[in-house]
Every structure is written in C-alpha cells, then in structure tokens.
C-alpha atoms as a PDB file:
ATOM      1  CA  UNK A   1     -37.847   4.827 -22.626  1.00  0.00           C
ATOM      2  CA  UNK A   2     -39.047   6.075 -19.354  1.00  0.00           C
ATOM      3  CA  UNK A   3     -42.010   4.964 -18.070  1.00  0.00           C
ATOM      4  CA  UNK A   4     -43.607   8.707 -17.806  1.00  0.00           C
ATOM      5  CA  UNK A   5     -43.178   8.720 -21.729  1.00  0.00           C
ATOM      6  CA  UNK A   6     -44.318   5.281 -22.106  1.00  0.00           C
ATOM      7  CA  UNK A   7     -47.882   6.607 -23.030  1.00  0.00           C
ATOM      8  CA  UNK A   8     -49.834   3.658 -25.371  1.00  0.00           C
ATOM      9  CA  UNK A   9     -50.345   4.568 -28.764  1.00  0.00           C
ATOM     10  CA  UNK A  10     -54.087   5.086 -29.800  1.00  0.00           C
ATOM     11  CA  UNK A  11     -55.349   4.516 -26.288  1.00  0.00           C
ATOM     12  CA  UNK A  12     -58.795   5.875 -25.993  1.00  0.00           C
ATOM     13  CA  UNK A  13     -58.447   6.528 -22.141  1.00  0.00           C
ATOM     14  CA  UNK A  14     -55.489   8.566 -22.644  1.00  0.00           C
ATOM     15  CA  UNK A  15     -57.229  10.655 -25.598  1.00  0.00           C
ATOM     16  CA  UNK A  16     -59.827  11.440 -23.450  1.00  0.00           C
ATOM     17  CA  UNK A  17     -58.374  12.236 -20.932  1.00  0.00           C
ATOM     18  CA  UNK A  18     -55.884  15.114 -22.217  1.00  0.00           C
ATOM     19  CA  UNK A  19     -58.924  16.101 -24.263  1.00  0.00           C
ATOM     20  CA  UNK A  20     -61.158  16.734 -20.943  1.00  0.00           C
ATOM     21  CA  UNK A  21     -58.041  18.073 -19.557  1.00  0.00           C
ATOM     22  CA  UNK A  22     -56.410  15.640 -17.329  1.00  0.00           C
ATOM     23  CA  UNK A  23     -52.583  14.533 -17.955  1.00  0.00           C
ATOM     24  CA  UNK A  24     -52.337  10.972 -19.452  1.00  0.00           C
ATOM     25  CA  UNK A  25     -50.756   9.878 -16.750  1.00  0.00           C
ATOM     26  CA  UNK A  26     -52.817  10.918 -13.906  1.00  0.00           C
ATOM     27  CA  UNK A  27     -55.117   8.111 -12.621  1.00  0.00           C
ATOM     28  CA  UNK A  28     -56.630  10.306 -10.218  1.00  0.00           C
ATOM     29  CA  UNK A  29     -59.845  10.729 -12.175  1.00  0.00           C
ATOM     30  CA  UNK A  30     -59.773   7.553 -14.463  1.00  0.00           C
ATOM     31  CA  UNK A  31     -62.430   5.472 -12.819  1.00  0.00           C
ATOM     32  CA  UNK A  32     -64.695   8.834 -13.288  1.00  0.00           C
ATOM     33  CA  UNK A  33     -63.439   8.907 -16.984  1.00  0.00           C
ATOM     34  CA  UNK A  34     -63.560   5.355 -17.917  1.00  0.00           C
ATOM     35  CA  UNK A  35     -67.358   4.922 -16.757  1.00  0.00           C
ATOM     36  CA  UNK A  36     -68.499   7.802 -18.781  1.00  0.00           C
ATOM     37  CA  UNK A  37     -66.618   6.697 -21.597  1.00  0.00           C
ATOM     38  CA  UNK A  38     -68.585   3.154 -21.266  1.00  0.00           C
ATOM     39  CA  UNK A  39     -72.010   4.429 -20.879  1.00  0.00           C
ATOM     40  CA  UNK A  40     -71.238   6.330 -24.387  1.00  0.00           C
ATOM     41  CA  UNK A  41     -70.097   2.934 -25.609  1.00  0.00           C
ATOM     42  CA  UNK A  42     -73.259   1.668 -25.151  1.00  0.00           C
ATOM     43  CA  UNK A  43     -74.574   4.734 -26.781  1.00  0.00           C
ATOM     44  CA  UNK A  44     -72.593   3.673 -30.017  1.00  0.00           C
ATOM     45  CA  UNK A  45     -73.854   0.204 -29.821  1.00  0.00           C
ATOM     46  CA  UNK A  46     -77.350   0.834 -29.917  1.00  0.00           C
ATOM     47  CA  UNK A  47     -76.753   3.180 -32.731  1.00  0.00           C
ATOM     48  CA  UNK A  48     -74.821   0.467 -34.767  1.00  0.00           C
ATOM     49  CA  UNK A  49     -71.231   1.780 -34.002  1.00  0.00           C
ATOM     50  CA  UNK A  50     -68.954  -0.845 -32.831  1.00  0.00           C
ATOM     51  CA  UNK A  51     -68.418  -4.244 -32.779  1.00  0.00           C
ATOM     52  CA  UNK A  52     -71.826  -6.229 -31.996  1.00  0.00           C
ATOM     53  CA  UNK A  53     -71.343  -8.005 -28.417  1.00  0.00           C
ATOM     54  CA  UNK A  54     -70.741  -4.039 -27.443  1.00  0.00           C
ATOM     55  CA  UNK A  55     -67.654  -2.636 -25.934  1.00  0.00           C
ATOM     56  CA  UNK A  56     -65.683  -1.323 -22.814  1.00  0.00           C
ATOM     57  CA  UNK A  57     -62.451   0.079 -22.041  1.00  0.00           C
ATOM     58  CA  UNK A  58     -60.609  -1.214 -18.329  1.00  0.00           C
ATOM     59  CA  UNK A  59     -57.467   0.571 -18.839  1.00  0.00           C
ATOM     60  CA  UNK A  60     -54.858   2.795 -21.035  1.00  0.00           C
ATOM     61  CA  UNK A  61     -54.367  -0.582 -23.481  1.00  0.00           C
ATOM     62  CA  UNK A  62     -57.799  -0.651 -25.126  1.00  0.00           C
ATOM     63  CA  UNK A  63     -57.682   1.513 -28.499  1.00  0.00           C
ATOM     64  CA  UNK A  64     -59.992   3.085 -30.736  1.00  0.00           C
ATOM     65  CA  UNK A  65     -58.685   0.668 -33.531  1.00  0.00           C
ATOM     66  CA  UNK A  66     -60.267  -1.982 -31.296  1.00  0.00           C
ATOM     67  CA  UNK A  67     -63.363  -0.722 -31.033  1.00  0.00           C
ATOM     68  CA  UNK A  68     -63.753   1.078 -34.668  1.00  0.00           C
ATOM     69  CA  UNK A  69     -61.904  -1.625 -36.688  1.00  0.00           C
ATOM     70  CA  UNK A  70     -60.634   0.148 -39.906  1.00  0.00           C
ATOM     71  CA  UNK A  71     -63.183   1.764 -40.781  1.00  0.00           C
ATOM     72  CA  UNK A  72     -61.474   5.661 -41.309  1.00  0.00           C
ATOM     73  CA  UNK A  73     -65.363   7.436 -41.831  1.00  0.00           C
ATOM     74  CA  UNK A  74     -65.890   6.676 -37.819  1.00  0.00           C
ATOM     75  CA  UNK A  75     -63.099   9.109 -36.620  1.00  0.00           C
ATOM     76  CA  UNK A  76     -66.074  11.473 -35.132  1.00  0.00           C
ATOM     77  CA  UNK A  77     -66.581   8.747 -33.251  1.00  0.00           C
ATOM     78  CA  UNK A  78     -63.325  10.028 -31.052  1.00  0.00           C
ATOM     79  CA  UNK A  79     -65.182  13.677 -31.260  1.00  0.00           C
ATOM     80  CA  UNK A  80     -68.110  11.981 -30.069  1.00  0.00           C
ATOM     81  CA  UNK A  81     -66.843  10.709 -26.946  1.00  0.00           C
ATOM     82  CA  UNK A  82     -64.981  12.978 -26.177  1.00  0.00           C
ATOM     83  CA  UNK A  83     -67.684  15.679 -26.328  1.00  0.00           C
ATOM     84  CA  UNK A  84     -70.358  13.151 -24.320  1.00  0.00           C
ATOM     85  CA  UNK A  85     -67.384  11.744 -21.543  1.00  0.00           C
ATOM     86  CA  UNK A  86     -67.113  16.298 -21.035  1.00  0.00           C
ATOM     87  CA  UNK A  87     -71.005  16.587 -20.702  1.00  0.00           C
ATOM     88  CA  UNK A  88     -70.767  14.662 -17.437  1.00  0.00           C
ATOM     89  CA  UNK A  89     -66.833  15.292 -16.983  1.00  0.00           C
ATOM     90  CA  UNK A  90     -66.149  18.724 -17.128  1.00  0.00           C
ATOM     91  CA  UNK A  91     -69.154  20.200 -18.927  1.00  0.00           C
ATOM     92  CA  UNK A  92     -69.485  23.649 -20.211  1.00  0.00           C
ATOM     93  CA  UNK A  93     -69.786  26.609 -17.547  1.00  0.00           C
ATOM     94  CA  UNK A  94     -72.183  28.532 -19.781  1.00  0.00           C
ATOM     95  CA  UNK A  95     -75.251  27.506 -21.347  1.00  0.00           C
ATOM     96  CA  UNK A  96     -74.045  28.643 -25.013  1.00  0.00           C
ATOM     97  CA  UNK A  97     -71.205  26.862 -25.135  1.00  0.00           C
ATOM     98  CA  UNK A  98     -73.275  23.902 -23.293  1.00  0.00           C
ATOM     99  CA  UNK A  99     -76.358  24.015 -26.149  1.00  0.00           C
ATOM    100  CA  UNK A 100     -73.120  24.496 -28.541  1.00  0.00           C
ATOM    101  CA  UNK A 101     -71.303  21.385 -27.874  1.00  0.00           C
ATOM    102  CA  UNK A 102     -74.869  19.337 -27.386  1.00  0.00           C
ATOM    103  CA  UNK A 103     -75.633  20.745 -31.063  1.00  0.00           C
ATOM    104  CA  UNK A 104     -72.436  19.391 -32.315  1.00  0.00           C
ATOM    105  CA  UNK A 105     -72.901  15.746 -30.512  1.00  0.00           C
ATOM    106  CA  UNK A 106     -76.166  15.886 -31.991  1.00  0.00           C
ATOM    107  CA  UNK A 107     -75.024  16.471 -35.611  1.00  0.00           C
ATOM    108  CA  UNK A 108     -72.302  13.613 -34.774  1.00  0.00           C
ATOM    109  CA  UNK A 109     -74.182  11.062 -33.437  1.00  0.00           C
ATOM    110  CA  UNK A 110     -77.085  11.574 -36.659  1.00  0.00           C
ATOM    111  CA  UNK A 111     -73.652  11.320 -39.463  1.00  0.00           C
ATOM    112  CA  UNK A 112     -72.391   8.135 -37.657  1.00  0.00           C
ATOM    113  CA  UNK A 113     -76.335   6.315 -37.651  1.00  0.00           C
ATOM    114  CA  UNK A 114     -76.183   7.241 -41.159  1.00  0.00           C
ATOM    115  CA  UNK A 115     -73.064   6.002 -42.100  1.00  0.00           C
ATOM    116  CA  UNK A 116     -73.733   2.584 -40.185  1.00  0.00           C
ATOM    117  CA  UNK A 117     -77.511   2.147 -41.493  1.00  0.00           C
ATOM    118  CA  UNK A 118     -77.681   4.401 -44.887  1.00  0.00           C
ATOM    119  CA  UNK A 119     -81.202   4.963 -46.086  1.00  0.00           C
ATOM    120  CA  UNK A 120     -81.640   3.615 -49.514  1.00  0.00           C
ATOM    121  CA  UNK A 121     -83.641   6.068 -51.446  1.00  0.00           C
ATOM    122  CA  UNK A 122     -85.843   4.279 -53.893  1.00  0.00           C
ATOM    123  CA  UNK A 123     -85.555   5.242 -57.602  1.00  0.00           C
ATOM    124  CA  UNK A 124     -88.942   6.434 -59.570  1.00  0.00           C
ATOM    125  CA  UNK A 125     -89.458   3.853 -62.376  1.00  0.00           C
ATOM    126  CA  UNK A 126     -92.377   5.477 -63.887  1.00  0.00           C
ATOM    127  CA  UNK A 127     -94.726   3.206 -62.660  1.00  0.00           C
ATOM    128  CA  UNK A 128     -98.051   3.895 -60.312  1.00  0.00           C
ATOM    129  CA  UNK A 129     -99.246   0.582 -58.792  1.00  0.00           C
ATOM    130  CA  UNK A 130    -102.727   0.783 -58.272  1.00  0.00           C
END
C-alpha cells in the first residue's frame, strides 16, 4: 500500500482533521490541531469522559477506541471534539452558525455528563419522615 493511503484506522487526529477541513495527510497545521484537541481532552476528563489519569493524543496512532474504550453511547464524544477543536480551529464566520454549533456542544457535552454520572431519581414510598 502506498504510504499516501496508509492513513491509520480510527485515528482521532486524522478525523479531526478532515472534519475541520485539512487533508489527513497534511502536517502543516497538526501541532495547532493536536493542542486543541488536548485542551478538550481535559474538558472530557473533568466531566467523567475518559480514562481517569486523563488523556492526550502525540500523533496519527492514538484512537478514539483508546480513549473511549468500548463504550458505543460516547460516539458524540467524536462530535464533541470535533465541534470544540473548530471553535478555536476554524470557527464559524457568522454569529448564527457560531451560537448554532455552541448550542449543539452544549447539548453534547450535558448527554455525555449524564451518561457518565446518571442522576438516580429517588422513588416515593409513601412515607413523610417527620
């Protein structure tokens, strides 16, 4: 296989990149693209997504499978980064489409706390203490 088609299965720097725009395998911006894709990392952490000691990508071999396991219901988590590395990236030229995509990180980001800490919603017993 040639090494232009050589492009890593599942690799979140890739991903990101053709989703902000860039061709997988131009490095000209990745240093850009793989800070802003840490500093949402540690967004996730603090949230409870990902593993606990945190994590970071250095290059086109770390994949989302290492940093969501296999757990399937974190897939926005891709949307998520995506939408957060293009905030700083590439971000929307109007504000619409700027309070648009912030709405949907917002929605994103409150699903994927849920999913990670669910709120247990007591059950009425019929009792009053008191």
């Amino acid at each position: 296989m040639p090494e232009a088609e050589a492009q890593i299965e599942d690799s979140i720097l890739h991903d990101v990149k053709q989703l902000v725009g860039q061709e997988w395998d131009d490095d000209t911006y990745d240093l850009d693209i793989k800070t802003h894709i840490n500093t949402v990392f540690l967004e996730l952490s603090q949230i409870g997504v990902g593993p606990d000691e945190g994590y970071s990508i250095n290059d086109e071999t770390d994949t989302w499978a290492g940093l969501l396991g296999g757990d399937k219901n974190l897939n926005a988590v891709k949307t998520y980064v995506y939408g957060k590395v293009r905030m700083v990236f590439d971000p929307p030229s109007t504000g619409p489409l700027m309070n648009s995509l912030q709405a949907q990180l917002d929605r994103i980001e409150w699903r994927l706390m849920v999913h990670k800490d669910p709120v247990v919603t007591p059950t009425y017993t019929g009792e009053i203490n008191g």
